[in-house]
PDB file of N, CA and C in Angstrom:
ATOM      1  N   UNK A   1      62.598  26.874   3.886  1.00  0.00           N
ATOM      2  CA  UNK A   1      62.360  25.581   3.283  1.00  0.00           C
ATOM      3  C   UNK A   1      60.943  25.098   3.564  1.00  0.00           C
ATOM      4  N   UNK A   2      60.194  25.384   4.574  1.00  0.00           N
ATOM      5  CA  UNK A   2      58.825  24.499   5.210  1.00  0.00           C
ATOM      6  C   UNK A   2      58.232  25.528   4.146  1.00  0.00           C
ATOM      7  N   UNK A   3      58.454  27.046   3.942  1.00  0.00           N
ATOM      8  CA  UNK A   3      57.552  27.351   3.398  1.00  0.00           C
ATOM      9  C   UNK A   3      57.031  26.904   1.490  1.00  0.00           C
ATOM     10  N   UNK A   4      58.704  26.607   1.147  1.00  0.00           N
ATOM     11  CA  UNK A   4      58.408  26.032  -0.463  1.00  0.00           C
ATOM     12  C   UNK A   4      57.655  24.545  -0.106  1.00  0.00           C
ATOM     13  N   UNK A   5      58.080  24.108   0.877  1.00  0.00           N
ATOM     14  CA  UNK A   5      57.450  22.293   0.911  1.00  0.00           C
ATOM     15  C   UNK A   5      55.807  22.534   0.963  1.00  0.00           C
ATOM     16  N   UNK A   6      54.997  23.982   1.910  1.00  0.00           N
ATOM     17  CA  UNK A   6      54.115  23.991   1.900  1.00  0.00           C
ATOM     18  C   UNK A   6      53.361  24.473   0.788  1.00  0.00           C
ATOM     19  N   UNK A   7      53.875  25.449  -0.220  1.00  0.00           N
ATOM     20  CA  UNK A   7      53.232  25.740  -1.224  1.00  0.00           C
ATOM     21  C   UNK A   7      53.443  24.711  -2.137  1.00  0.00           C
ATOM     22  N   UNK A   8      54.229  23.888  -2.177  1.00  0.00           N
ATOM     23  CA  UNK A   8      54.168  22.904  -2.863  1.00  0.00           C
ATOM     24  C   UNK A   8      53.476  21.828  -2.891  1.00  0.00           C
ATOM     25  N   UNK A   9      53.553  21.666  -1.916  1.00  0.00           N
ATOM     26  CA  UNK A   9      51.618  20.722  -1.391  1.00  0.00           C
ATOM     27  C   UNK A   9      50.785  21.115  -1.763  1.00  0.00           C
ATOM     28  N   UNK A  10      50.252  22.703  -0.867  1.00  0.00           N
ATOM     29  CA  UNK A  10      49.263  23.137  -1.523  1.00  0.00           C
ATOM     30  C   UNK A  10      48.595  23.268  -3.107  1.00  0.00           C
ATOM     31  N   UNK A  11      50.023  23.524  -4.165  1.00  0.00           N
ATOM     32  CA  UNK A  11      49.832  23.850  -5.371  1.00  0.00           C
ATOM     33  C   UNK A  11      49.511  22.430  -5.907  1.00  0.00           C
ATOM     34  N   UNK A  12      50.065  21.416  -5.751  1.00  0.00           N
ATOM     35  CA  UNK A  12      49.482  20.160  -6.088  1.00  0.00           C
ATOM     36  C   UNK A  12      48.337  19.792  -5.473  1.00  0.00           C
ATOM     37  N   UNK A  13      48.124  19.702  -4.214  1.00  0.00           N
ATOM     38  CA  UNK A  13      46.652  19.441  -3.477  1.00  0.00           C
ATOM     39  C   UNK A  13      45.111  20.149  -5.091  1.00  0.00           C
ATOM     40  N   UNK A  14      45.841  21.357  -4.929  1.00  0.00           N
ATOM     41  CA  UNK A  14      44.885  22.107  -5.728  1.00  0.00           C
ATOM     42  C   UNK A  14      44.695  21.551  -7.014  1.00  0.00           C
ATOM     43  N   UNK A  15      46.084  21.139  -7.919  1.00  0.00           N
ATOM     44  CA  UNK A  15      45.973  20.939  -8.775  1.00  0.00           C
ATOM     45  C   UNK A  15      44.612  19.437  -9.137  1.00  0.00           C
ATOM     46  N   UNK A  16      44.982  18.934  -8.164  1.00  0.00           N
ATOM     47  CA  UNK A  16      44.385  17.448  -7.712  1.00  0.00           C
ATOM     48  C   UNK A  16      43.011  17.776  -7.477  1.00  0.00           C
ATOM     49  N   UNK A  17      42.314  18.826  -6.886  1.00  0.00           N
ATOM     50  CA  UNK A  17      41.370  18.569  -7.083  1.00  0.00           C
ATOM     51  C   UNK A  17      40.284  19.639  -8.188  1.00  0.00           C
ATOM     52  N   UNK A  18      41.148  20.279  -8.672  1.00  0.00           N
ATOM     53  CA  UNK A  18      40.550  21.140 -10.214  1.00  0.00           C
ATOM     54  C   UNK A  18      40.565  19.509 -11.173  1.00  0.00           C
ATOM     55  N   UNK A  19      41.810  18.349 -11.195  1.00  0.00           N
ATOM     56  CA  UNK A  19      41.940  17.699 -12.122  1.00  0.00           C
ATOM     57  C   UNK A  19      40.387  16.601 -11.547  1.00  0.00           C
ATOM     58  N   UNK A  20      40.222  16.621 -10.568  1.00  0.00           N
ATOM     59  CA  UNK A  20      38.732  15.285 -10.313  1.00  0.00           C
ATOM     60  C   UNK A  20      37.874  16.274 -10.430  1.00  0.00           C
ATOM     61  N   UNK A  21      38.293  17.686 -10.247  1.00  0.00           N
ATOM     62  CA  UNK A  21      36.940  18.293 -10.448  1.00  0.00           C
ATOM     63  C   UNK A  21      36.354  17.848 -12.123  1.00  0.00           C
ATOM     64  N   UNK A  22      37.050  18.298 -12.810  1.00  0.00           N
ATOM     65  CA  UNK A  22      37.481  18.278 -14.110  1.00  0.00           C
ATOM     66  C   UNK A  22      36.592  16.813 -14.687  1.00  0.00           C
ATOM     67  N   UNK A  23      37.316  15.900 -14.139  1.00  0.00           N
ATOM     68  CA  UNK A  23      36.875  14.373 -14.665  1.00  0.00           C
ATOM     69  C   UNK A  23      35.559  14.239 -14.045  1.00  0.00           C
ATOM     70  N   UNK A  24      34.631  14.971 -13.053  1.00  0.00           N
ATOM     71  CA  UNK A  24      33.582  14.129 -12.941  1.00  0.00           C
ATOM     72  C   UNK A  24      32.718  14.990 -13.338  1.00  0.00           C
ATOM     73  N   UNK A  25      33.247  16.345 -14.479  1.00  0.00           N
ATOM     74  CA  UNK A  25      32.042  17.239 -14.970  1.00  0.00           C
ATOM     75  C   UNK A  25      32.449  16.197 -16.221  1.00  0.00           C
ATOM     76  N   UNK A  26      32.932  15.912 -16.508  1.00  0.00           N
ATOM     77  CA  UNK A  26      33.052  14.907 -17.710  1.00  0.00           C
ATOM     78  C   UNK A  26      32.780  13.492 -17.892  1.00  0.00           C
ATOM     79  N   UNK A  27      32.003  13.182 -16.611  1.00  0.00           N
ATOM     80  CA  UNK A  27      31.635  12.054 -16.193  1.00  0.00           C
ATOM     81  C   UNK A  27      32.408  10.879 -16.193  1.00  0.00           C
ATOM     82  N   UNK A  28      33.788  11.214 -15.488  1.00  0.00           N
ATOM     83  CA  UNK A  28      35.045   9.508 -15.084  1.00  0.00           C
ATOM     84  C   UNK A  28      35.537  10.244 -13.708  1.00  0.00           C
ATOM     85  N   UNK A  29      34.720   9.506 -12.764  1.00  0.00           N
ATOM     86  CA  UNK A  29      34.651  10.104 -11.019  1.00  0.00           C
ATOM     87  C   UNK A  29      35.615   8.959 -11.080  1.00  0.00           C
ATOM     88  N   UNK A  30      35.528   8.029 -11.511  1.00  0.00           N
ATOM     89  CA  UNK A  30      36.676   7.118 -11.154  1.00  0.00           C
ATOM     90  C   UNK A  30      37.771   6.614 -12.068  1.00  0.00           C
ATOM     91  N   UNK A  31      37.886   7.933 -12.297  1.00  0.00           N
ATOM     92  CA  UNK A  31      39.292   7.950 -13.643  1.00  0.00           C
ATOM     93  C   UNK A  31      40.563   8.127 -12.713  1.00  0.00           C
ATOM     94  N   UNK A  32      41.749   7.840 -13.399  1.00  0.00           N
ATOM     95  CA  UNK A  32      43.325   7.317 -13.039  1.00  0.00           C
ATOM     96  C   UNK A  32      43.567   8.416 -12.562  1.00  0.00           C
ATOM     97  N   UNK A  33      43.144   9.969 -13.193  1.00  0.00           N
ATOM     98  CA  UNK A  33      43.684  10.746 -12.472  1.00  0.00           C
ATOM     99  C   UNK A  33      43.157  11.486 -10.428  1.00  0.00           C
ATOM    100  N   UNK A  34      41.390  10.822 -10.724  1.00  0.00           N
ATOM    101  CA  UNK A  34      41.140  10.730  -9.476  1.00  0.00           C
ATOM    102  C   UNK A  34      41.490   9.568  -8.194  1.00  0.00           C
ATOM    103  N   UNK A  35      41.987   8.466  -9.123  1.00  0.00           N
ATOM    104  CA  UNK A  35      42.365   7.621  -8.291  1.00  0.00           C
ATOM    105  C   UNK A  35      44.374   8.244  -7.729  1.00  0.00           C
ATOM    106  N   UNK A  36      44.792   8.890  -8.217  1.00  0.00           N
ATOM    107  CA  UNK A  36      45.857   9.332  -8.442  1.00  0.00           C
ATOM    108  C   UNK A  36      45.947  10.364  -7.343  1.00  0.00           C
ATOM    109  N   UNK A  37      44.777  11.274  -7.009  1.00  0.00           N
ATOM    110  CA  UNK A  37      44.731  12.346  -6.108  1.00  0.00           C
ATOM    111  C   UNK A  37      44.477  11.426  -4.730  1.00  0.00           C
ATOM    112  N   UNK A  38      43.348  10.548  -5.011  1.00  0.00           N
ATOM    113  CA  UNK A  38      43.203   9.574  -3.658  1.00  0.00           C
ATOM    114  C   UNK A  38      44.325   9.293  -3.059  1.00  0.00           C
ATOM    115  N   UNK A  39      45.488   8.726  -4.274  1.00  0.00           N
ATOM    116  CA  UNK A  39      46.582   7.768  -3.262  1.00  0.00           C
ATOM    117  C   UNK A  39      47.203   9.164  -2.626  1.00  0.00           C
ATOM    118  N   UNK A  40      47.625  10.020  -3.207  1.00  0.00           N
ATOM    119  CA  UNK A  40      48.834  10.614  -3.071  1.00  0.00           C
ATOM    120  C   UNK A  40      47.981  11.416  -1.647  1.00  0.00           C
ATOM    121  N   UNK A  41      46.438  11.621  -1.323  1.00  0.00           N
ATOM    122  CA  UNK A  41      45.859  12.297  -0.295  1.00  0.00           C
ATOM    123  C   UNK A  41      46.110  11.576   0.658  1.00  0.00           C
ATOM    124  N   UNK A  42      45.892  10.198   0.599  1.00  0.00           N
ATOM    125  CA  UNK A  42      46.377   8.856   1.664  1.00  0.00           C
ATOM    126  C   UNK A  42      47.803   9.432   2.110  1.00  0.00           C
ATOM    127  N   UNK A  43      48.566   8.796   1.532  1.00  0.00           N
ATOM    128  CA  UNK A  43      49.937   9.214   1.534  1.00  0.00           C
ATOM    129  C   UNK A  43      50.444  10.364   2.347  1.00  0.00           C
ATOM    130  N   UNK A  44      49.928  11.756   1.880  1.00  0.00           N
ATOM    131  CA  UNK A  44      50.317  12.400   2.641  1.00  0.00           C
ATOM    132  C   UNK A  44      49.875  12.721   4.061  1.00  0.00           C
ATOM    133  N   UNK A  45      48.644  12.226   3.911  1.00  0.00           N
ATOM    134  CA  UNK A  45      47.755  12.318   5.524  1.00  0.00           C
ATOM    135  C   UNK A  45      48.396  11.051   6.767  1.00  0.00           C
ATOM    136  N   UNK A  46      49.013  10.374   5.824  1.00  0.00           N
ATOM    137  CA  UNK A  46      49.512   9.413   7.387  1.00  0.00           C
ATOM    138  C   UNK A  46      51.198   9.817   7.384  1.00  0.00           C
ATOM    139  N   UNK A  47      52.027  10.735   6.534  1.00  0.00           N
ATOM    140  CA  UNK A  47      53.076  11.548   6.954  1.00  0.00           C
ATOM    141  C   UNK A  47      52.733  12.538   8.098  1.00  0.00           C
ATOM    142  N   UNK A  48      51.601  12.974   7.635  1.00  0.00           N
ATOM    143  CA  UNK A  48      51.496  14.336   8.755  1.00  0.00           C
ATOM    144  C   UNK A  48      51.047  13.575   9.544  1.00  0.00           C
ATOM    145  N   UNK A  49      50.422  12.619  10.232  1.00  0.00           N
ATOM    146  CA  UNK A  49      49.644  11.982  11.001  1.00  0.00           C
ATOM    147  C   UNK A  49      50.937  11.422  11.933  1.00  0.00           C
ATOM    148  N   UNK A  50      51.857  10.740  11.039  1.00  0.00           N
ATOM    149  CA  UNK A  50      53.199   9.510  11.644  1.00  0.00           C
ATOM    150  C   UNK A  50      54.079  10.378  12.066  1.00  0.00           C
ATOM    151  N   UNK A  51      54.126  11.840  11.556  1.00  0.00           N
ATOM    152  CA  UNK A  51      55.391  12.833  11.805  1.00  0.00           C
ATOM    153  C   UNK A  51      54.747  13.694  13.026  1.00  0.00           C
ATOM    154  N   UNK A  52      53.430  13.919  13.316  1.00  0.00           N
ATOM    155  CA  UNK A  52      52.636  14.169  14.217  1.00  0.00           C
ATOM    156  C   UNK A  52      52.884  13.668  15.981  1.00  0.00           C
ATOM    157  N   UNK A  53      52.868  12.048  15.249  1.00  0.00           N
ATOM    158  CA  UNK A  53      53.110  11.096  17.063  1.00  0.00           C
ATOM    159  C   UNK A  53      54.305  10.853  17.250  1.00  0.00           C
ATOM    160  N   UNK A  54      55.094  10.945  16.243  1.00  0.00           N
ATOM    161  CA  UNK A  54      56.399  10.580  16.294  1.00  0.00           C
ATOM    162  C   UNK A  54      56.791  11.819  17.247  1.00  0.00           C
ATOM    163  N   UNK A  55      56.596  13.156  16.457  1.00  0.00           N
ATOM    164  CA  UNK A  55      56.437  14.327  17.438  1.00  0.00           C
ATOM    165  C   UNK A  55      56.480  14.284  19.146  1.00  0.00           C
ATOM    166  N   UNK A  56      54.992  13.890  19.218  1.00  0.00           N
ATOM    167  CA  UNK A  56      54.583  13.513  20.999  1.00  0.00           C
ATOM    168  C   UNK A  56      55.483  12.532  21.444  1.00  0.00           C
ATOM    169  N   UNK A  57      55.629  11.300  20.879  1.00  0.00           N
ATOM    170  CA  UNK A  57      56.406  10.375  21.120  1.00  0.00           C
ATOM    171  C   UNK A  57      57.772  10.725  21.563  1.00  0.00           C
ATOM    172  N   UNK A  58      58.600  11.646  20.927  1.00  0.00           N
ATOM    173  CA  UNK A  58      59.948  12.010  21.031  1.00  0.00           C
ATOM    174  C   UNK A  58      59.692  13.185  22.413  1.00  0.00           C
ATOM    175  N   UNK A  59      58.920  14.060  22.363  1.00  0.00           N
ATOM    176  CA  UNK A  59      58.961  14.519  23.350  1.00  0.00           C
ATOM    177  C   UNK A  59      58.455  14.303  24.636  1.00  0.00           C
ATOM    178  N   UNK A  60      57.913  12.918  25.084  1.00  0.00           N
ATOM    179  CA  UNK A  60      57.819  12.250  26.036  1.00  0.00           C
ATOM    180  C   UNK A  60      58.563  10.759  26.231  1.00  0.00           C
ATOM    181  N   UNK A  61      59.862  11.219  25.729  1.00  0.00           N
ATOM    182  CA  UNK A  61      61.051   9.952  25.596  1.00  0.00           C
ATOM    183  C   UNK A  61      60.666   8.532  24.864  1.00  0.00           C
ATOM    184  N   UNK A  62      59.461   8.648  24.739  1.00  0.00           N
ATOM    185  CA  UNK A  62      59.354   7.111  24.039  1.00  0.00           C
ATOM    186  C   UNK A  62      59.681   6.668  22.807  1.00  0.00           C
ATOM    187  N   UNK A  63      60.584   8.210  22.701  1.00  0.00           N
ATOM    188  CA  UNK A  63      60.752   7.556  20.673  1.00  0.00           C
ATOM    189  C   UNK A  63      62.206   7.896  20.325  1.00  0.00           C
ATOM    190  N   UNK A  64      63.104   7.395  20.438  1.00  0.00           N
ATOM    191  CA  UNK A  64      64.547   8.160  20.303  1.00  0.00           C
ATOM    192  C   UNK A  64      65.227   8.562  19.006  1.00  0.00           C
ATOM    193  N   UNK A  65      64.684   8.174  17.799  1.00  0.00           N
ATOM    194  CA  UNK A  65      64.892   8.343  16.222  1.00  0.00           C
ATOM    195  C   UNK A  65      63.721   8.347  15.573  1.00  0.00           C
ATOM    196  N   UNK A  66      63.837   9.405  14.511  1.00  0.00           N
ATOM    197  CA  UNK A  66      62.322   9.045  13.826  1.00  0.00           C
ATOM    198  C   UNK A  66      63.052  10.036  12.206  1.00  0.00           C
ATOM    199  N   UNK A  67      62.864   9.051  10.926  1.00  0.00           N
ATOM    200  CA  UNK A  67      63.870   9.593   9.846  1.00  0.00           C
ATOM    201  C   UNK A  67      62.704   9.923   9.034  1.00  0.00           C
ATOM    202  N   UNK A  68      61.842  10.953   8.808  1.00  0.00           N
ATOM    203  CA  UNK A  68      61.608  11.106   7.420  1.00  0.00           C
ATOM    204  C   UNK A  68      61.724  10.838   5.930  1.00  0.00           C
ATOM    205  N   UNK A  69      62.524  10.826   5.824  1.00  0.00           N
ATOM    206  CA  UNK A  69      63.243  10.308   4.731  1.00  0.00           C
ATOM    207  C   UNK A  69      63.026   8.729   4.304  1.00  0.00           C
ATOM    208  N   UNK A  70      62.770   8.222   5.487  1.00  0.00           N
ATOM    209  CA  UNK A  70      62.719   6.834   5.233  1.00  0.00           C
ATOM    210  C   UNK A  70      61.131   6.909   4.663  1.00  0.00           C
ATOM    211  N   UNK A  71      60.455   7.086   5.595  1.00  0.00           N
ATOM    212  CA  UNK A  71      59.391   7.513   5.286  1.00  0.00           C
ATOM    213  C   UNK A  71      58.726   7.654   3.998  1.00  0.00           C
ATOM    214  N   UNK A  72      59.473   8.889   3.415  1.00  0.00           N
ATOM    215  CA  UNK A  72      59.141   9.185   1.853  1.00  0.00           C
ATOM    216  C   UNK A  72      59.455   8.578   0.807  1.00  0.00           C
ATOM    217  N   UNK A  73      60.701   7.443   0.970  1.00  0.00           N
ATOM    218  CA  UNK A  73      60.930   6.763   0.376  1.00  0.00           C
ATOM    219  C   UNK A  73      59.412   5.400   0.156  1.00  0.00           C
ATOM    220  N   UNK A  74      59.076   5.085   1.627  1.00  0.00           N
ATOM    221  CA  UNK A  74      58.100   3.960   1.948  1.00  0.00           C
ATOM    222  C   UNK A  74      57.140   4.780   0.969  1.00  0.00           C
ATOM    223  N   UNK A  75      56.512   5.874   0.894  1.00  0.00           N
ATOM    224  CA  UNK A  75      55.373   6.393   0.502  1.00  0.00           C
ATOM    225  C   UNK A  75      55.714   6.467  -1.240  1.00  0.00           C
ATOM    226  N   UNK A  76      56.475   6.452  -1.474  1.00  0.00           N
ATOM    227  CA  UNK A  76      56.406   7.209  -2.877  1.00  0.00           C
ATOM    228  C   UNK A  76      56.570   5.514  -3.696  1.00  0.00           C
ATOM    229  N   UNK A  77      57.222   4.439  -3.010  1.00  0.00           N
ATOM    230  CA  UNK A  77      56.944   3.120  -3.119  1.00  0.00           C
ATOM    231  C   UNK A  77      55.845   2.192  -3.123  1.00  0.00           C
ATOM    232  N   UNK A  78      55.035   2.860  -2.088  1.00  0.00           N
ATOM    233  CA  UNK A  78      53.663   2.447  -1.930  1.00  0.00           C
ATOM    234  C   UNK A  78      52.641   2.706  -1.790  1.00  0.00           C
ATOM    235  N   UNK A  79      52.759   4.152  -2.711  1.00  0.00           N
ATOM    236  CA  UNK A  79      51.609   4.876  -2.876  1.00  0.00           C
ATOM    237  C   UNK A  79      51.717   4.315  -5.020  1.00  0.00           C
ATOM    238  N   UNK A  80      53.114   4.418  -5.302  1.00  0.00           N
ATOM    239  CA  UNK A  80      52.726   3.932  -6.162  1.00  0.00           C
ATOM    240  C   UNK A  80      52.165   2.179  -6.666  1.00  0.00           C
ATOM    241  N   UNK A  81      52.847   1.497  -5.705  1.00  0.00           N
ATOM    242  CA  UNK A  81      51.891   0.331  -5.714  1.00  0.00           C
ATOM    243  C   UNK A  81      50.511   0.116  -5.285  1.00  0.00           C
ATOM    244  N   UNK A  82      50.244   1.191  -4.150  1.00  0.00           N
ATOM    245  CA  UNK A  82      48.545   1.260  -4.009  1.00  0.00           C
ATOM    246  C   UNK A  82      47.897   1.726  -5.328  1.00  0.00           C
ATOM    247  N   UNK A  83      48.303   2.309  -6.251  1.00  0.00           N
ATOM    248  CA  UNK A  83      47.684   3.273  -7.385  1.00  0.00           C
ATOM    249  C   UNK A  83      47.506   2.091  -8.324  1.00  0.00           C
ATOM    250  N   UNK A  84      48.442   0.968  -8.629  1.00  0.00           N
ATOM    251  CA  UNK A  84      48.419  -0.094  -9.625  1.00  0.00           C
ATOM    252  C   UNK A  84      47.380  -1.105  -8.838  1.00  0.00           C
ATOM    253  N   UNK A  85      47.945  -1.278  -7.701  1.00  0.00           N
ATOM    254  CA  UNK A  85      46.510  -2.484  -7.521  1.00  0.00           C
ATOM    255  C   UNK A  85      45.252  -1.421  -7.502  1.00  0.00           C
ATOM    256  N   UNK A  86      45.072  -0.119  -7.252  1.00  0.00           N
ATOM    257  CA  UNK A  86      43.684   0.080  -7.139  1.00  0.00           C
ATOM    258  C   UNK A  86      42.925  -0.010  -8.817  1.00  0.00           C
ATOM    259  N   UNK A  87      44.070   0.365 -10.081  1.00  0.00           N
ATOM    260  CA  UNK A  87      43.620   0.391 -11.211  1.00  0.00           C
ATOM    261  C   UNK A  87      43.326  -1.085 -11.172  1.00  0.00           C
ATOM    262  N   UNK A  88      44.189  -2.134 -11.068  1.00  0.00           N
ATOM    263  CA  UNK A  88      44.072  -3.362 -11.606  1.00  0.00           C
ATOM    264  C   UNK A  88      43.165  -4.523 -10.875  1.00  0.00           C
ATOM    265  N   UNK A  89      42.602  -4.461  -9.724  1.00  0.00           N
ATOM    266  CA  UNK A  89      41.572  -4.923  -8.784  1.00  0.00           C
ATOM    267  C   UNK A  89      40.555  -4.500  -8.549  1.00  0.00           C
ATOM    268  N   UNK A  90      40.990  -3.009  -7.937  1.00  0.00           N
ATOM    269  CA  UNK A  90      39.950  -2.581  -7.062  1.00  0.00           C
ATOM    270  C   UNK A  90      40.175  -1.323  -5.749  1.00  0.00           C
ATOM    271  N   UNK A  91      39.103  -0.632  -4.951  1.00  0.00           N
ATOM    272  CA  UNK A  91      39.616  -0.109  -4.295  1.00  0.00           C
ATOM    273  C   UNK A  91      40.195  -0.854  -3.027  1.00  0.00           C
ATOM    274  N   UNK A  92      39.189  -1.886  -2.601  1.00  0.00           N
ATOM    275  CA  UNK A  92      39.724  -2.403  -1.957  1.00  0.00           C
ATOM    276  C   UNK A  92      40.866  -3.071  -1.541  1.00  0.00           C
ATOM    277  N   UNK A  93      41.750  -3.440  -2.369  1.00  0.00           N
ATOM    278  CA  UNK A  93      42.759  -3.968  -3.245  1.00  0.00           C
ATOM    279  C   UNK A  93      43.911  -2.728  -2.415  1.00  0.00           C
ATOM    280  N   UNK A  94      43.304  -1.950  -3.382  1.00  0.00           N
ATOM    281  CA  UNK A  94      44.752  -0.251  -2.938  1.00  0.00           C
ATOM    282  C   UNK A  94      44.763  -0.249  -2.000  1.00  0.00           C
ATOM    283  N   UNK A  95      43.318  -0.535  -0.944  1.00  0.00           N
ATOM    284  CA  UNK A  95      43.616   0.197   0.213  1.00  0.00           C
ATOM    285  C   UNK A  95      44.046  -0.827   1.276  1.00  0.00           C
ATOM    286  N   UNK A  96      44.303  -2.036   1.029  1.00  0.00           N
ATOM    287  CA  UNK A  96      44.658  -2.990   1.790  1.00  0.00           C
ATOM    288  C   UNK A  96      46.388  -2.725   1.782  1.00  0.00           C
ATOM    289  N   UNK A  97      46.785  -2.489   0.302  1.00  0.00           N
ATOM    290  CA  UNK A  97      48.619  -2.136   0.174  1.00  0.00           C
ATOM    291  C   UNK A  97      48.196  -0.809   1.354  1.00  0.00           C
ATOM    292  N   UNK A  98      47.879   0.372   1.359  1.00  0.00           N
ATOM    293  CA  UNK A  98      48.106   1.541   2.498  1.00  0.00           C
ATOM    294  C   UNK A  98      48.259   0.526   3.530  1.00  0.00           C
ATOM    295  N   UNK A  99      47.250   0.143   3.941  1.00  0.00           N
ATOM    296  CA  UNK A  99      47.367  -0.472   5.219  1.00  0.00           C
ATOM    297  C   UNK A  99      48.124  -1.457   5.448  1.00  0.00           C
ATOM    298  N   UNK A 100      48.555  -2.103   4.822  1.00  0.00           N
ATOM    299  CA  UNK A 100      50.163  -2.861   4.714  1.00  0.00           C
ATOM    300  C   UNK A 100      51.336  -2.049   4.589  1.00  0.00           C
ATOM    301  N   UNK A 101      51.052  -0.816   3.751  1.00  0.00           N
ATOM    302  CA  UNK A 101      52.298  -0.164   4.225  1.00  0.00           C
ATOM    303  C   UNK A 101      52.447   0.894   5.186  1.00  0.00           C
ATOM    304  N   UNK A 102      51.178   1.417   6.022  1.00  0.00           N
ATOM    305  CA  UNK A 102      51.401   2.018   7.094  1.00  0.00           C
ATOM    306  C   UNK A 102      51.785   0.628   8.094  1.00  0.00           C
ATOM    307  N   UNK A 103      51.340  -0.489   8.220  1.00  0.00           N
ATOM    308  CA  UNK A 103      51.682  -1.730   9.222  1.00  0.00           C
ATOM    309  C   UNK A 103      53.641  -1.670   9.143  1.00  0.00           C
ATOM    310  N   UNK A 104      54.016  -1.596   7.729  1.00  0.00           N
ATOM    311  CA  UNK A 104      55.569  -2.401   7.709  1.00  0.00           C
ATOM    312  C   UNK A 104      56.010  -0.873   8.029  1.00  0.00           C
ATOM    313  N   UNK A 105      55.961   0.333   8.045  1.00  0.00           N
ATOM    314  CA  UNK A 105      56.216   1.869   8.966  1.00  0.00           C
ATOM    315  C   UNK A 105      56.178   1.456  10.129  1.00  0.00           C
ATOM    316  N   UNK A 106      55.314   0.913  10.483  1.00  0.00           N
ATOM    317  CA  UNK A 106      55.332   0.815  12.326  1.00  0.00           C
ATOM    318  C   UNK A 106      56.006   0.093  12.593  1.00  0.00           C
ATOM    319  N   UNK A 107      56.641  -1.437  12.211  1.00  0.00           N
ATOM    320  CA  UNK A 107      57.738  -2.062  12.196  1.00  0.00           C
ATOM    321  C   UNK A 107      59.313  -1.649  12.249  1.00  0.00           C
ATOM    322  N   UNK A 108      58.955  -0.908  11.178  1.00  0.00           N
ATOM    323  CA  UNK A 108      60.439  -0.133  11.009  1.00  0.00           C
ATOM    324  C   UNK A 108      60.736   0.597  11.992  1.00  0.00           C
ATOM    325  N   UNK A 109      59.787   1.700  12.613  1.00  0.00           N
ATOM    326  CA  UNK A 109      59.865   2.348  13.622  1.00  0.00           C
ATOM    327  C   UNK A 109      60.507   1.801  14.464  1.00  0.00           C
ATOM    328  N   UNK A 110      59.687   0.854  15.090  1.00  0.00           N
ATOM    329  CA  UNK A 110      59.786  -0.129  16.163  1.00  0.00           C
ATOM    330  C   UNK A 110      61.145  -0.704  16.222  1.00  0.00           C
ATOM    331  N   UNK A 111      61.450  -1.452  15.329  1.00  0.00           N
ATOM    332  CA  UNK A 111      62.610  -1.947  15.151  1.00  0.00           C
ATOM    333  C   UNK A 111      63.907  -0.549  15.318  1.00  0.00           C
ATOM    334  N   UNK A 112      64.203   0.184  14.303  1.00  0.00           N
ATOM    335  CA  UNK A 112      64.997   1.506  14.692  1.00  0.00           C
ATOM    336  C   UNK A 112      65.125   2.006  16.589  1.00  0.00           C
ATOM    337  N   UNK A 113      64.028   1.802  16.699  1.00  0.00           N
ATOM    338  CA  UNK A 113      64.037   2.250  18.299  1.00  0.00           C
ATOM    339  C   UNK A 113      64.174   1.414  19.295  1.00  0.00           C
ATOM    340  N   UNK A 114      64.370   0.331  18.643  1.00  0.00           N
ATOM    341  CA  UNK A 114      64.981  -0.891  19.520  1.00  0.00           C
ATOM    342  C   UNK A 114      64.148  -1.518  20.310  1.00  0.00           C
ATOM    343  N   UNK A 115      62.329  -1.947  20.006  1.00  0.00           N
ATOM    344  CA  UNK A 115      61.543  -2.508  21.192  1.00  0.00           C
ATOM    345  C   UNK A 115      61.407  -3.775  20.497  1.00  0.00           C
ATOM    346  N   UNK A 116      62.539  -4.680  19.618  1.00  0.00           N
ATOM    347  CA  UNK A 116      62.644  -5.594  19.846  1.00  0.00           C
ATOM    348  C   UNK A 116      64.147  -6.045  20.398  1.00  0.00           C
ATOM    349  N   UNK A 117      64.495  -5.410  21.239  1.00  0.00           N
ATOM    350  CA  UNK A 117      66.107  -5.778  21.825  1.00  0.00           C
ATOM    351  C   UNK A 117      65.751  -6.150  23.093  1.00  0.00           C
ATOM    352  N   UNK A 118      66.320  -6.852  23.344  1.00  0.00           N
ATOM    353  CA  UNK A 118      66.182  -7.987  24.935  1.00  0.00           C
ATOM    354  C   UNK A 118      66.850  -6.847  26.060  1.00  0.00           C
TER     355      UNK A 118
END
């Protein structure tokens, strides 16, 4: 299974960047489909990043649950809302939703693992 999940990344990673390659020999560096490779590069870099410490975390007891799943759900939610505000604002805009939705991940975490229980 890790190995289809990884060629499957890979084959999209690639695809993503033949498609910006593509748009900025055609001069739109900041066309939908490069803004499109941005989110989904975001996205997956703070999975591997969150599935990373969660990692260390669990194996030095400080983390007793950690669901993926939830995860991908958060990302595929708010990677597609980072993609609409970045078309409809700005980048700055998109990248404020990432960082609001890596913030409400760490919440969830937190909460699941109980460091707001008395």
């Amino acid at each position: 299974m890790t190995r289809w999940v990884l060629v499957t990344v890979v084959t999209l990673m690639l695809a993503g960047m033949v498609g910006v390659a593509l748009a900025r020999h055609f001069g739109r560096s900041g066309g939908r489909l490069s803004i499109a490779v941005s989110v989904v590069s975001l996205w997956l870099a703070a999975w591997v990043l969150w599935s990373f410490i969660a990692g260390l975390a669990a194996h030095w007891g400080m983390l007793a649950w950690y669901d993926t799943g939830l995860f991908a759900l958060l990302a595929l939610i708010g990677g597609f809302w980072q993609y609409r505000t970045h078309v409809r604002t700005g980048r700055e805009h998109g990248l404020a939703v990432f960082v609001g939705g890596q913030l409400v991940w760490l919440i969830i975490l937190l909460v699941q693992n109980g460091s707001f229980e008395r």
